[in-house]
C-alpha atoms as a PDB file:
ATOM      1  CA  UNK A   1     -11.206 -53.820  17.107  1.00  0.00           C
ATOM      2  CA  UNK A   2     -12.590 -50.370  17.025  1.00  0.00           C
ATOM      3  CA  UNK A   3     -15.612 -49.605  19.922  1.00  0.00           C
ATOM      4  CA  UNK A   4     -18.475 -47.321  18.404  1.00  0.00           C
ATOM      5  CA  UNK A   5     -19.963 -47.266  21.667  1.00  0.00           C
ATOM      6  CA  UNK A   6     -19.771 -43.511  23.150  1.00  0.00           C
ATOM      7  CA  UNK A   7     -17.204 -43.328  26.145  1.00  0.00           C
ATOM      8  CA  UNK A   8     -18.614 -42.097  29.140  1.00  0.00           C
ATOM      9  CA  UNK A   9     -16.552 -39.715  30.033  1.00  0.00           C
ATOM     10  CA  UNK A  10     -15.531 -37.690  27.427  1.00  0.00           C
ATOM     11  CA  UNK A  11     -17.724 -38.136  25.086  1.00  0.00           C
ATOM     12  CA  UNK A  12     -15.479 -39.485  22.399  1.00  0.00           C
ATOM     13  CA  UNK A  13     -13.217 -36.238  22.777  1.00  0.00           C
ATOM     14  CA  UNK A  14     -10.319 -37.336  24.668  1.00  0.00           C
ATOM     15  CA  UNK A  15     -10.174 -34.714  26.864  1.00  0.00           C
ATOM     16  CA  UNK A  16     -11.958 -34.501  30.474  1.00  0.00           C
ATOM     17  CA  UNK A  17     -12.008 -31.427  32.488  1.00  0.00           C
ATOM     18  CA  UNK A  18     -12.107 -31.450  36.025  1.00  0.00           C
ATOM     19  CA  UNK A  19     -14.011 -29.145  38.276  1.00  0.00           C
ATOM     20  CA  UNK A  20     -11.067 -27.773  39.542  1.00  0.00           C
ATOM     21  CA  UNK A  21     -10.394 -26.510  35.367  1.00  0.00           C
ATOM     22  CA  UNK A  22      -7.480 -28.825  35.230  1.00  0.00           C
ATOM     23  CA  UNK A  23      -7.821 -31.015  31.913  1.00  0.00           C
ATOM     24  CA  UNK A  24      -6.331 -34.376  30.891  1.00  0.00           C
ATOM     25  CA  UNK A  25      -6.719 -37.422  28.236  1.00  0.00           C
ATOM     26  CA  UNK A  26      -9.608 -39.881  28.807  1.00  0.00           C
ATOM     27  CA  UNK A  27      -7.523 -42.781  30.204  1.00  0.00           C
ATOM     28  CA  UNK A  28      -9.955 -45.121  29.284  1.00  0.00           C
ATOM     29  CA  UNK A  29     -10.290 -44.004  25.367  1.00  0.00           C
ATOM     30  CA  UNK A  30      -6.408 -44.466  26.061  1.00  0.00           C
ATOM     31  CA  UNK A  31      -6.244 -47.686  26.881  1.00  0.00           C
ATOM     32  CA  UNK A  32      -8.672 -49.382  24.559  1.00  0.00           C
ATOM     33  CA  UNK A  33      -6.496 -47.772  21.526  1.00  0.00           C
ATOM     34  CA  UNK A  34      -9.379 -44.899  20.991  1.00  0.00           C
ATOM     35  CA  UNK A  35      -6.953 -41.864  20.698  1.00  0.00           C
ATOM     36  CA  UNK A  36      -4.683 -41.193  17.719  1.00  0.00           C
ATOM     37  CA  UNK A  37      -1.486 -40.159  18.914  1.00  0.00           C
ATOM     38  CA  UNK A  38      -0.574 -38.795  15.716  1.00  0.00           C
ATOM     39  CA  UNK A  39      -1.881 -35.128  13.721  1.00  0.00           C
ATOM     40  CA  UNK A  40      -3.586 -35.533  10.478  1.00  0.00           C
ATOM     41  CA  UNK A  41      -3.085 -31.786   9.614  1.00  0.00           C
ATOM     42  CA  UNK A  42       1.048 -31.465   9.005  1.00  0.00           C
ATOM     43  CA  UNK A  43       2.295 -27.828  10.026  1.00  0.00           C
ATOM     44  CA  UNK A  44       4.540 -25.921   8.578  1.00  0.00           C
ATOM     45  CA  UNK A  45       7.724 -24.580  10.309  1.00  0.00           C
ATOM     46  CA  UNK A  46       6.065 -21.242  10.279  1.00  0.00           C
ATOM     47  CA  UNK A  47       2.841 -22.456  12.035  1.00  0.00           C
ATOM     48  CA  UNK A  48       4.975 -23.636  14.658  1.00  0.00           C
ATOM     49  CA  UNK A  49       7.321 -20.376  14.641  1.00  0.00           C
ATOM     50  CA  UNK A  50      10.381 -21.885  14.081  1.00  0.00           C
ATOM     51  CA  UNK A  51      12.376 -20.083  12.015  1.00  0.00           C
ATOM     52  CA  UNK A  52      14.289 -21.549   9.088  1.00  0.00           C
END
């Protein structure tokens, strides 16, 4: 089940910043299966600078 409701929080970003500049995932987009753990966009081995 998939919420369309806007999170609180974050805004539907997945990130929150703190005052204090720190910045972590929105636990709560966590939990209810929100985030995609996974990157659309594959990189190349050069994007990532490992050399082949």
């Amino acid at each position: 089940m998939v919420e369309t409701a806007v999170c609180p929080k974050c805004s539907n970003t997945g990130k929150i910043k703190e005052r204090d500049g720190t910045v972590h995932i929105c636990f709560d987009c966590l939990q209810s299966g929100r985030l995609d753990q996974h990157d659309k966009k594959l990189k190349s081995a050069e994007e990532l600078g490992i050399k082949l």
